[in-house]
Protein backbone atom coordinates (compact mmCIF):
# COMPACT_ATOMS: atom_id res chain seq x y z
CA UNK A 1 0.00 0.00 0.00
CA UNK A 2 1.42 3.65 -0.85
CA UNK A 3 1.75 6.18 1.80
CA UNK A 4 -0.37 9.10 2.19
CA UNK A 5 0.98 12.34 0.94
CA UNK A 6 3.01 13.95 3.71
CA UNK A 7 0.41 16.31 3.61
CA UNK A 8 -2.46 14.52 4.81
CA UNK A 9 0.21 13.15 7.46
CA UNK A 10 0.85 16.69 9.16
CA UNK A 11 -3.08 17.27 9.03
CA UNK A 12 -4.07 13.84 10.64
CA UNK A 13 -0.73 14.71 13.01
CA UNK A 14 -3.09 18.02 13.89
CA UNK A 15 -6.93 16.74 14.01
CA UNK A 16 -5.23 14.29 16.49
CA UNK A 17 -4.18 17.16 19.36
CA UNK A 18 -6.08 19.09 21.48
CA UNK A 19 -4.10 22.12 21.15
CA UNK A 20 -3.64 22.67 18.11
CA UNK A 21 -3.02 25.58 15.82
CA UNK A 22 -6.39 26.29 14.02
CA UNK A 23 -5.12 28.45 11.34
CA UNK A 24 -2.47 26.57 10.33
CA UNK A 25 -4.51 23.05 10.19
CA UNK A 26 -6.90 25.37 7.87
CA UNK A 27 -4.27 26.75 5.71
CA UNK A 28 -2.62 22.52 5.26
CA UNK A 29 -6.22 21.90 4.42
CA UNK A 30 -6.68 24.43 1.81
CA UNK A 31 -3.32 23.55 0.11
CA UNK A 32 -5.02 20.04 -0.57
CA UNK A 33 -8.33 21.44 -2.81
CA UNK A 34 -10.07 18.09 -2.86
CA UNK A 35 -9.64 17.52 0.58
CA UNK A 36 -10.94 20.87 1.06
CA UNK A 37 -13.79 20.40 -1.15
CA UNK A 38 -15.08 16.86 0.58
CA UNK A 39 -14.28 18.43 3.54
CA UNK A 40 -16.91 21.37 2.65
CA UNK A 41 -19.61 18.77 1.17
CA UNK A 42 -19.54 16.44 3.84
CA UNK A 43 -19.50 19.34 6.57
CA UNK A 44 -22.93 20.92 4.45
CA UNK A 45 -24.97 17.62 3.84
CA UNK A 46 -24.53 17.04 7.58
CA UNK A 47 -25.70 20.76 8.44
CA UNK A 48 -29.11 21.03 9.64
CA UNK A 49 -30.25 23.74 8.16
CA UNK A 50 -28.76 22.78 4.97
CA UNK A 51 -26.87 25.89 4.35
CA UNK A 52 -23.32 25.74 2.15
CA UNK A 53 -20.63 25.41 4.27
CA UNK A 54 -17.81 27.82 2.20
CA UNK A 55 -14.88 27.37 4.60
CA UNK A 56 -12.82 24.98 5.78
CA UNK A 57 -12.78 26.84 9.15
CA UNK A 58 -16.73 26.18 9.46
CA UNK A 59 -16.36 22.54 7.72
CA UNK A 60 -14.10 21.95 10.58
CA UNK A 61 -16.63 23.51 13.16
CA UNK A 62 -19.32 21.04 12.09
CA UNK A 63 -17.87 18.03 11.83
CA UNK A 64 -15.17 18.22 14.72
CA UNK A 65 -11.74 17.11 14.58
CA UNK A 66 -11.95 13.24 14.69
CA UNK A 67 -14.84 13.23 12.32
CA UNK A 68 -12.71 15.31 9.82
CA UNK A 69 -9.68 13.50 11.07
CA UNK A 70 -11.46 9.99 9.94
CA UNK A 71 -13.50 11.61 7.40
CA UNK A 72 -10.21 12.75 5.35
CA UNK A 73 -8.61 8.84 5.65
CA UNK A 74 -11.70 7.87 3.71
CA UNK A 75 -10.91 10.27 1.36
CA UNK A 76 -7.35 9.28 0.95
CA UNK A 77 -8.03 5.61 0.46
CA UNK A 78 -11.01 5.83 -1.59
CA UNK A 79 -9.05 8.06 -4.07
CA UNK A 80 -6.32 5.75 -4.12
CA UNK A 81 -8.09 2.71 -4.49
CA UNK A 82 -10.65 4.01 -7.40
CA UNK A 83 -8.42 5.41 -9.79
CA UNK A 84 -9.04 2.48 -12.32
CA UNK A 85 -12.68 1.59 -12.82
CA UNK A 86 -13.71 -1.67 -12.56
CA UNK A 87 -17.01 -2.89 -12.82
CA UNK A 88 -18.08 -3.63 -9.45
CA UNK A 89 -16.54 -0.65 -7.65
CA UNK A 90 -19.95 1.52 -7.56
CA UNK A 91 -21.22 -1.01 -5.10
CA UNK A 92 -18.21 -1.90 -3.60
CA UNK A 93 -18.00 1.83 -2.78
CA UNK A 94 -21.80 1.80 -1.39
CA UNK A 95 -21.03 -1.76 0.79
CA UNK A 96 -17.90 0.14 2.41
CA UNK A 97 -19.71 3.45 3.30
CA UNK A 98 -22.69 1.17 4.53
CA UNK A 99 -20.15 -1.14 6.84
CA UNK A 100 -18.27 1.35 8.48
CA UNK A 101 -21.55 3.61 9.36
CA UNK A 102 -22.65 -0.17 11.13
CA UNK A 103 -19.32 -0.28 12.55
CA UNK A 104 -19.37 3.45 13.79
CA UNK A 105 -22.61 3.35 15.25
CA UNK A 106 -22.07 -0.16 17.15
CA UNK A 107 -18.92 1.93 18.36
CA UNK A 108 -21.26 4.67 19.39
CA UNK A 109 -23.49 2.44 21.35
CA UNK A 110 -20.59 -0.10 23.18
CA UNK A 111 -18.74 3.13 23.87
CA UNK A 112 -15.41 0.73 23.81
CA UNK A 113 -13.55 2.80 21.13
CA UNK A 114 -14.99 6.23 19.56
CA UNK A 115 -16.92 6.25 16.55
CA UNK A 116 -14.05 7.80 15.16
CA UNK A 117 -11.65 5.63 15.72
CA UNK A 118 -14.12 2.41 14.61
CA UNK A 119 -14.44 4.16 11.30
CA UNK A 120 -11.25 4.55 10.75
CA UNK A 121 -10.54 0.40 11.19
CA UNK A 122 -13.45 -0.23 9.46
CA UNK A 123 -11.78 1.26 6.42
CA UNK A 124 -9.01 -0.01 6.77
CA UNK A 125 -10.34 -3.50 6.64
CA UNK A 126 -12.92 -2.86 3.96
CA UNK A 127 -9.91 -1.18 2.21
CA UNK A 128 -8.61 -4.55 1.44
CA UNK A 129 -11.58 -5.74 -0.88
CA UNK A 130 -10.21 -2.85 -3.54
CA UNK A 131 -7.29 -4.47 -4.01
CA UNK A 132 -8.31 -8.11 -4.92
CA UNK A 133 -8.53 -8.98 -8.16
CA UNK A 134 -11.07 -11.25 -7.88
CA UNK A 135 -13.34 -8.50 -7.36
CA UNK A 136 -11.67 -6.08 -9.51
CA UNK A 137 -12.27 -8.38 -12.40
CA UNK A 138 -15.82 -9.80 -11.66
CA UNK A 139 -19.20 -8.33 -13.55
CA UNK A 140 -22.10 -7.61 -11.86
């Protein structure tokens, strides 16, 4: 498996502290403009009031540092692993997204690791299915 860009490593490396400088994380973020653009999407289809969120500051705001944190992981691997097509990968894509909201919620309720945290394994393992070949060459 490759290694993230260095770049998602120092922002993961900030989501993950407390104290951490907010402008700074903002302006790593914006230097990445498809992180910054999930980042955005995801922050407005989980606002309430269904307003745009236009800044990563904001996007941040709503969806909290370990959301973001696990959010932009996802991101990482799912570009990664989907830069061929193959025929299966649309519901591939919908099984993995489906598994690790089971996984994150069953988190939620045990309260033995955060939601987070269960998402972020989740992926991992689930990550694993993109790279078979098996299922990279089977129809639907």
């Amino acid at each position: 498996m490759q290694v993230p860009p260095a770049s998602l490593l120092v922002i993961q490396d900030q989501l993950s502290h407390i104290k951490t400088n907010v402008a700074m994380m903002v302006k790593a973020i914006e230097n990445e403009p498809s992180y910054a653009h999930q980042l955005q999407i995801s922050a407005s289809a989980k606002n309430l009031n269904k307003q745009l969120v236009q800044s990563i500051q904001h996007a941040l705001a709503m969806l909290g540092f370990e959301r973001a944190n696990s959010f932009l992981l996802q991101q990482f691997l799912l570009l990664r692993r989907n830069q061929r097509y193959f025929p299966l990968q649309k519901a591939l894509l919908t099984f993995s997204q489906f598994f690790v909201f089971i996984i994150s919620k069953l988190a939620a309720r045990t309260k033995l690791i955060s939601p987070g945290l269960a998402s972020k394994i989740a992926y991992f393992l689930v990550f694993r299915l993109f790279t078979l070949t098996s299922i990279r060459s089977m129809n639907q």
